[in-house]
Protein backbone atom coordinates (compact mmCIF):
# COMPACT_ATOMS: atom_id res chain seq x y z
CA UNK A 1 1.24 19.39 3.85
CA UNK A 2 1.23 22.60 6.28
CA UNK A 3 1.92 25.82 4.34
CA UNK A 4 1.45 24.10 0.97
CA UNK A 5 -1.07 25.50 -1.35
CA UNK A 6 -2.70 22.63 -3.21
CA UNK A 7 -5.58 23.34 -6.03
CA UNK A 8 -8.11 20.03 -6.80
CA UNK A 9 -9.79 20.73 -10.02
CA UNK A 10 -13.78 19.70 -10.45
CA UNK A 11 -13.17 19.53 -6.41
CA UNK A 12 -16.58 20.60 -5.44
CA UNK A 13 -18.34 17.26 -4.80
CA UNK A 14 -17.69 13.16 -4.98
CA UNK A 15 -13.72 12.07 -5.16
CA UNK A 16 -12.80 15.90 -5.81
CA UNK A 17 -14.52 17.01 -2.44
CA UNK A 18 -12.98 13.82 -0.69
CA UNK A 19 -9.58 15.00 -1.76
CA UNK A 20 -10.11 18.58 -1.03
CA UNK A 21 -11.33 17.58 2.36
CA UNK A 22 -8.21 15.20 2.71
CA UNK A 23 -5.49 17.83 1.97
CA UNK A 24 -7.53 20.58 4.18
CA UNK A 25 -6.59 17.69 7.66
CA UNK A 26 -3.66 17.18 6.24
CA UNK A 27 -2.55 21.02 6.93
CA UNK A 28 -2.77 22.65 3.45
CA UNK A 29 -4.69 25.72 1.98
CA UNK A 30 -7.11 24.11 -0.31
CA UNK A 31 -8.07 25.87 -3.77
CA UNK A 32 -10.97 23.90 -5.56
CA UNK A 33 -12.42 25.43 -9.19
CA UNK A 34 -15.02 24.28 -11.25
CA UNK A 35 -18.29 25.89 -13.28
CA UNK A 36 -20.61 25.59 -9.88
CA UNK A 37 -20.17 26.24 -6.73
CA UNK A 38 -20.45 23.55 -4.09
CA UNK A 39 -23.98 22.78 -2.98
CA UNK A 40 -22.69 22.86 0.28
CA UNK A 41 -19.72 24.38 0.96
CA UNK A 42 -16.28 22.54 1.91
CA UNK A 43 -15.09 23.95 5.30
CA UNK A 44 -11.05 25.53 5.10
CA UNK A 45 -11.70 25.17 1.45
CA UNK A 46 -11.90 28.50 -1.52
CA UNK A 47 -13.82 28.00 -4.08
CA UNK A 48 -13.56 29.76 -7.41
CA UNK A 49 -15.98 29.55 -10.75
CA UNK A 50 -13.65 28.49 -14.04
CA UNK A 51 -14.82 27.08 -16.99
CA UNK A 52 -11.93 24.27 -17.27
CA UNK A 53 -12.77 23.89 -20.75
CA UNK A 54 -11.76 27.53 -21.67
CA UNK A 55 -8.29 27.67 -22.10
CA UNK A 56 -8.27 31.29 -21.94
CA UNK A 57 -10.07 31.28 -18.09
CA UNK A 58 -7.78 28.43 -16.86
CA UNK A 59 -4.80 29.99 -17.62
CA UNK A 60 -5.88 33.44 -16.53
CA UNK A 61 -6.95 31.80 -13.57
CA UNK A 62 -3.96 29.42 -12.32
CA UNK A 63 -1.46 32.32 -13.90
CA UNK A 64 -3.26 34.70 -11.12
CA UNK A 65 -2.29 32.52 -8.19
CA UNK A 66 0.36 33.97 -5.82
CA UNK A 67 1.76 30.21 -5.38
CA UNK A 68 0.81 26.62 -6.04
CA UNK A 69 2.55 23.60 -4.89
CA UNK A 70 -0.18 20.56 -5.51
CA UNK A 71 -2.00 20.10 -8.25
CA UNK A 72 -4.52 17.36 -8.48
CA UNK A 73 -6.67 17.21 -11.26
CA UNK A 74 -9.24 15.71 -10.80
CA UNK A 75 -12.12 16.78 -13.09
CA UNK A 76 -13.73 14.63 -15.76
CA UNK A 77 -16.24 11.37 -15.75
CA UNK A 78 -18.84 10.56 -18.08
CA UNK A 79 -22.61 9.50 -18.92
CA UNK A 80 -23.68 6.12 -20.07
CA UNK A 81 -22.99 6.43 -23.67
CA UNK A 82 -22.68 3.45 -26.22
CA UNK A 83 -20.16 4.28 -29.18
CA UNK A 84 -23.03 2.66 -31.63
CA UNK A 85 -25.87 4.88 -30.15
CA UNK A 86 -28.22 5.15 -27.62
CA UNK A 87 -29.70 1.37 -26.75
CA UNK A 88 -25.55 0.24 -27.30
CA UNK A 89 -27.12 -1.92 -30.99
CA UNK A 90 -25.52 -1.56 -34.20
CA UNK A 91 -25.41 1.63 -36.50
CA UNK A 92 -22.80 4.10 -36.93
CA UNK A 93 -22.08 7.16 -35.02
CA UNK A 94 -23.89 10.84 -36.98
CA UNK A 95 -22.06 13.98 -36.29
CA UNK A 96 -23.60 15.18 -33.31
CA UNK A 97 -22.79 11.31 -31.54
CA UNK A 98 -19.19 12.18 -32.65
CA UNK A 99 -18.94 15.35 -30.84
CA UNK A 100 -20.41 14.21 -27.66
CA UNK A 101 -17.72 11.64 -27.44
CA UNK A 102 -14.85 14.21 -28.21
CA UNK A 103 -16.31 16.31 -25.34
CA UNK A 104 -15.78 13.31 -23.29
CA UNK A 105 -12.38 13.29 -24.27
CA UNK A 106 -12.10 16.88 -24.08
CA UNK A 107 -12.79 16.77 -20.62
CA UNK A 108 -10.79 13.81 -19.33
CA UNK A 109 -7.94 14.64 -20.92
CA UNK A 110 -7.05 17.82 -22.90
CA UNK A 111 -8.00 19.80 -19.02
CA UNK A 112 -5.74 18.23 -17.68
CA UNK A 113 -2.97 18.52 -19.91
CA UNK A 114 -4.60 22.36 -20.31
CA UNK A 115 -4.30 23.11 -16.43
CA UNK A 116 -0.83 21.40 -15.69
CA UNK A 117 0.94 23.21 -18.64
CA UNK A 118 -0.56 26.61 -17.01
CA UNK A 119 0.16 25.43 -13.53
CA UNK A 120 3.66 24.40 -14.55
CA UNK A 121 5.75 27.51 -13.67
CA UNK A 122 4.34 27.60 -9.95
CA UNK A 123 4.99 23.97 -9.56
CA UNK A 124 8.52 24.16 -11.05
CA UNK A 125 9.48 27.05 -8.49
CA UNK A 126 7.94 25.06 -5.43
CA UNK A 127 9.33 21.79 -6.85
CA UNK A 128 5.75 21.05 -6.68
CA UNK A 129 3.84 17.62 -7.60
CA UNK A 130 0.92 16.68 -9.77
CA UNK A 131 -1.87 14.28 -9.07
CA UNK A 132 -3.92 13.17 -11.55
CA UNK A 133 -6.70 11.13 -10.91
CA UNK A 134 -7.10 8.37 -13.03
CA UNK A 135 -9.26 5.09 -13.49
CA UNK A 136 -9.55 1.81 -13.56
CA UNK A 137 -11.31 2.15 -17.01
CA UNK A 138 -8.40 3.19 -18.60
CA UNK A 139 -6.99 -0.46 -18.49
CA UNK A 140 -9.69 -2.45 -18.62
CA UNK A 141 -12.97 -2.62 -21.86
CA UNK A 142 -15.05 0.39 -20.60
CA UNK A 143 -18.74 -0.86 -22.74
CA UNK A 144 -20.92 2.66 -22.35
CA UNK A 145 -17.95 4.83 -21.53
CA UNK A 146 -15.16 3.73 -24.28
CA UNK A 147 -14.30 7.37 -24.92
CA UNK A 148 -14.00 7.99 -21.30
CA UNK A 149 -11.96 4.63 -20.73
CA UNK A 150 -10.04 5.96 -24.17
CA UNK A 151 -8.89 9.29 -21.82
CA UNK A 152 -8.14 7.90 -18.53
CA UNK A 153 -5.37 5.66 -20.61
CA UNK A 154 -3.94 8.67 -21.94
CA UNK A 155 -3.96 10.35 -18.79
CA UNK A 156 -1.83 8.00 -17.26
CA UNK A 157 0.62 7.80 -20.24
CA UNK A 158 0.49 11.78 -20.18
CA UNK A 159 1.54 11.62 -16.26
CA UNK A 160 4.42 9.06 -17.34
CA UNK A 161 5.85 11.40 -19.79
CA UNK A 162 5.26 14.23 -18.06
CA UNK A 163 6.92 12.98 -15.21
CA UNK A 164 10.12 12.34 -17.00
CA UNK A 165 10.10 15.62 -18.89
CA UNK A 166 9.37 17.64 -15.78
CA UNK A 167 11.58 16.01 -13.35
CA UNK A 168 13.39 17.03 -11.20
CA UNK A 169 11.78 19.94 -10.43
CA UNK A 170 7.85 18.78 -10.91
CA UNK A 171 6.76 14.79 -9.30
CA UNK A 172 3.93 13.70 -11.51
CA UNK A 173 1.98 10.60 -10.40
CA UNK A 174 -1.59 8.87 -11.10
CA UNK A 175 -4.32 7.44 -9.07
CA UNK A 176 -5.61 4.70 -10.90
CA UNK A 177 -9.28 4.62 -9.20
CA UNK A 178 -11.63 1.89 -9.18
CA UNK A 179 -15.40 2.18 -8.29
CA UNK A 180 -16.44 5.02 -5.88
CA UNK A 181 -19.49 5.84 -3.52
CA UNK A 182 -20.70 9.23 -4.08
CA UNK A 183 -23.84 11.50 -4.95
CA UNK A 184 -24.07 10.04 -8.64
CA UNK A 185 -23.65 6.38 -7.62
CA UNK A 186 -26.87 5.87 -8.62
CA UNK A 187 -26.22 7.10 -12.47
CA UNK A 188 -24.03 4.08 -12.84
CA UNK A 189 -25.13 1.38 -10.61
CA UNK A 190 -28.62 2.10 -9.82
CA UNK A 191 -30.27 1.96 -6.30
CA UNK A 192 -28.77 0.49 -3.06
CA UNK A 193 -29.53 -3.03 -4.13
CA UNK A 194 -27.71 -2.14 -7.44
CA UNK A 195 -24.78 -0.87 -5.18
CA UNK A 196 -24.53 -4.01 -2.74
CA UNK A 197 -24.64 -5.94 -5.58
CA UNK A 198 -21.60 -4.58 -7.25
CA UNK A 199 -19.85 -4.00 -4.08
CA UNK A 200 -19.66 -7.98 -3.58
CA UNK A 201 -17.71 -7.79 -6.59
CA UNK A 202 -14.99 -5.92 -5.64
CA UNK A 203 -12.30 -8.26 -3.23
CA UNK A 204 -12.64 -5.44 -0.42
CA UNK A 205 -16.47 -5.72 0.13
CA UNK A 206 -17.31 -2.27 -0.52
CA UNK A 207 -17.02 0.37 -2.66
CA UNK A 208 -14.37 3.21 -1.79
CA UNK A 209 -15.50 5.99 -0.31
CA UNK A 210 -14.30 9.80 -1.55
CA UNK A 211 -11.90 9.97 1.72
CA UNK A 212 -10.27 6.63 0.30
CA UNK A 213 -8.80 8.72 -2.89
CA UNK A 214 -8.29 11.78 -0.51
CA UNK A 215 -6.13 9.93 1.79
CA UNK A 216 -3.70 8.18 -1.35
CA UNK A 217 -3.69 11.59 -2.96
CA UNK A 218 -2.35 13.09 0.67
CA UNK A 219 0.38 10.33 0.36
CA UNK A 220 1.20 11.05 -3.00
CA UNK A 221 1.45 15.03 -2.57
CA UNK A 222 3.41 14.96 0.45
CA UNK A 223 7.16 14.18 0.84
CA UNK A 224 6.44 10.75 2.05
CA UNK A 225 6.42 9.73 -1.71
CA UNK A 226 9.16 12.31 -2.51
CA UNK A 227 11.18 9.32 -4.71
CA UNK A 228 8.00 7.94 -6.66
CA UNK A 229 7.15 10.27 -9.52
CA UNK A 230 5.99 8.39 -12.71
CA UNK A 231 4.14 6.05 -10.91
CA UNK A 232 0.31 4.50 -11.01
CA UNK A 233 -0.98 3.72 -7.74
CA UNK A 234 -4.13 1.22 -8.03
CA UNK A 235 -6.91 2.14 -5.77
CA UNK A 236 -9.49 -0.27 -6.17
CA UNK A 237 -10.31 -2.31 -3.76
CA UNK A 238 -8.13 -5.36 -4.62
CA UNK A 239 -10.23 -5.13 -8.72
CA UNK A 240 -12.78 -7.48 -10.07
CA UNK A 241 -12.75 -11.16 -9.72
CA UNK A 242 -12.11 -12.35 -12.76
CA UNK A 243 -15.53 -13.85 -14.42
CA UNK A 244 -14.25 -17.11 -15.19
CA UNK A 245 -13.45 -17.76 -11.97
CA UNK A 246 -17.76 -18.30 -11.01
CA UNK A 247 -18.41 -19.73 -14.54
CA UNK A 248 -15.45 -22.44 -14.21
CA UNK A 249 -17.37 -25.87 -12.86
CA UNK A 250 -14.31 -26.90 -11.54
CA UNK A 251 -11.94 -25.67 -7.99
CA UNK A 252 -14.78 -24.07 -6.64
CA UNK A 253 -13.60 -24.55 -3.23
CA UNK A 254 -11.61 -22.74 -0.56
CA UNK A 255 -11.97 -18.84 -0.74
C-alpha cells in the first residue's frame, strides 16, 4: 500500500480505527472523516470533521483531495431499535418511529453510495478500489436492528453492481463482518459475562477484534486481490452454530 492514499469513513474509533490503523502498517497515507474527532488520536493518521450525511460537505470535501486511491467506507451501525416500538410488542410505527428508522438507513447506505459517487473520479484515475464494510446482518433476521440489517443487504448488492459498472477502472468489494470487540460492545451484548457468553457462540471462540477487519480490508485494497472485484468476503469467525443443532436430542456427540 506505500504511496497510496486511502480515506476510511466514520474511521475514528471501533472497526474504522482498526482499519485506519491497518492501512497506516501497511505503508499508506491514511485520511479518516467523521463529525468528531478521535478521542485519542490515531498515530500516521489525518483526521478531518465532515458531516457524511450532508451531501453538500462530502462532496466538497472528497472533490478537495489532491488524490485518492482506497476508499473504505466504513461508517454506519445502529441502536437497539424494535420496528414495533420500544419494548419490541405489537403496535404500529408513528411518524417520528418512521424517521428514526430511515436515518438508519440513511446512514448505512445512502453515505455510502453518497461518498463513492463523489470519490469516483479520483478512484477512476488511480484505478483505485472500494471497500465497503458490510455485515453479517444483512443476510441473516436482524430482530432490534431490521432497518440496519435492511442496509447492509443493499450495501452489498450496491458493491455488486457497482463493481460491474465501474470496472475496469474502479475494484469494488465487501466485507461481510460478523460480531466485533470494540468500545460499544457493551451497547449490544452487555458486560464481559454478556461478551464471553456470545463469544462461545461464534465457531472461532472469540469475537474479532478491530485489527481482524483492518487486516482483510489491507488484503482487499492492495494488489494481492487485484482479480476479485464484486466479491463478499465473510469475516465472522466461522458464523453461528445453527440453534437446532443444541435443541436436537439426537447426534449430540463428537465436536
Amino acid at each position: 500500500m506505500k504511496g497510496r492514499v486511502a480515506l476510511v469513513t466514520g474511521g475514528t474509533r471501533g472497526v474504522g480505527a482498526g482499519v485506519a490503523r491497518a492501512l497506516v502498517e501497511a505503508g499508506a497515507e491514511v485520511l479518516v472523516c467523521a463529525r468528531r474527532p478521535p478521542e485519542v488520536p490515531l498515530p500516521g493518521v489525518e483526521f478531518t470533521a465532515v458531516d457524511l450525511r450532508d451531501r453538500t460537505a462530502v462532496y466538497d470535501f472528497v472533490g478537495g483531495l489532491p488524490r485518492l486511491d482506497v476508499l473504505v467506507n466504513n461508517v454506519g451501525g445502529s441502536p437497539y431499535r424494535p420496528l414495533g416500538g420500544g419494548d419490541g410488542g405489537g403496535g404500529g410505527d408513528r411518524g417520528g418511529d418512521v424517521e428514526r428508522h430511515v436515518r438508519v438507513i440513511e446512514l448505512n447506505l445512502i453515505t455510502p453510495l453518497t461518498v463513492s459517487l463523489a470519490a469516483y473520479e479520483h478512484l477512476k484515475r488511480a484505478r483505485g478500489s472500494v471497500v465497503m464494510i458490510g455485515s453479517v446482518s444483512g443476510s441473516r433476521p436482524s430482530p432490534g436492528t431490521a432497518a440496519y440489517g435492511a442496509a447492509k443487504a443493499g450495501l452489498e448488492h450496491l458493491a455488486r453492481s457497482m463493481a460491474v459498472e465501474w470496472a475496469p477502472d474502479v475494484r469494488v468489494n465487501t466485507l461481510v463482518v460478523g460480531m466485533v470487540r470494540t468500545e460499544l460492545s457493551h451497547l449490544h451484548y452487555g458486560g464481559d459475562d454478556g461478551l464471553d457468553a456470545v463469544a462461545r457462540t461464534v465457531p472461532a471462540g472469540r469475537l474479532a477484534d478491530p485489527s481482524d477487519i483492518g487486516a482483510a480490508a489491507v488484503f482487499l485494497a492492495s494488489d494481492a486481490a487485484a482479480y476479485i472485484s464484486g466479491a463478499s468476503l465473510l469475516v465472522h469467525g466461522g458464523g453461528e452454530r445453527p440453534a437446532f443443532l443444541d435443541a436436537a436430542t439426537v447426534n449430540r456427540g463428537g465436536g
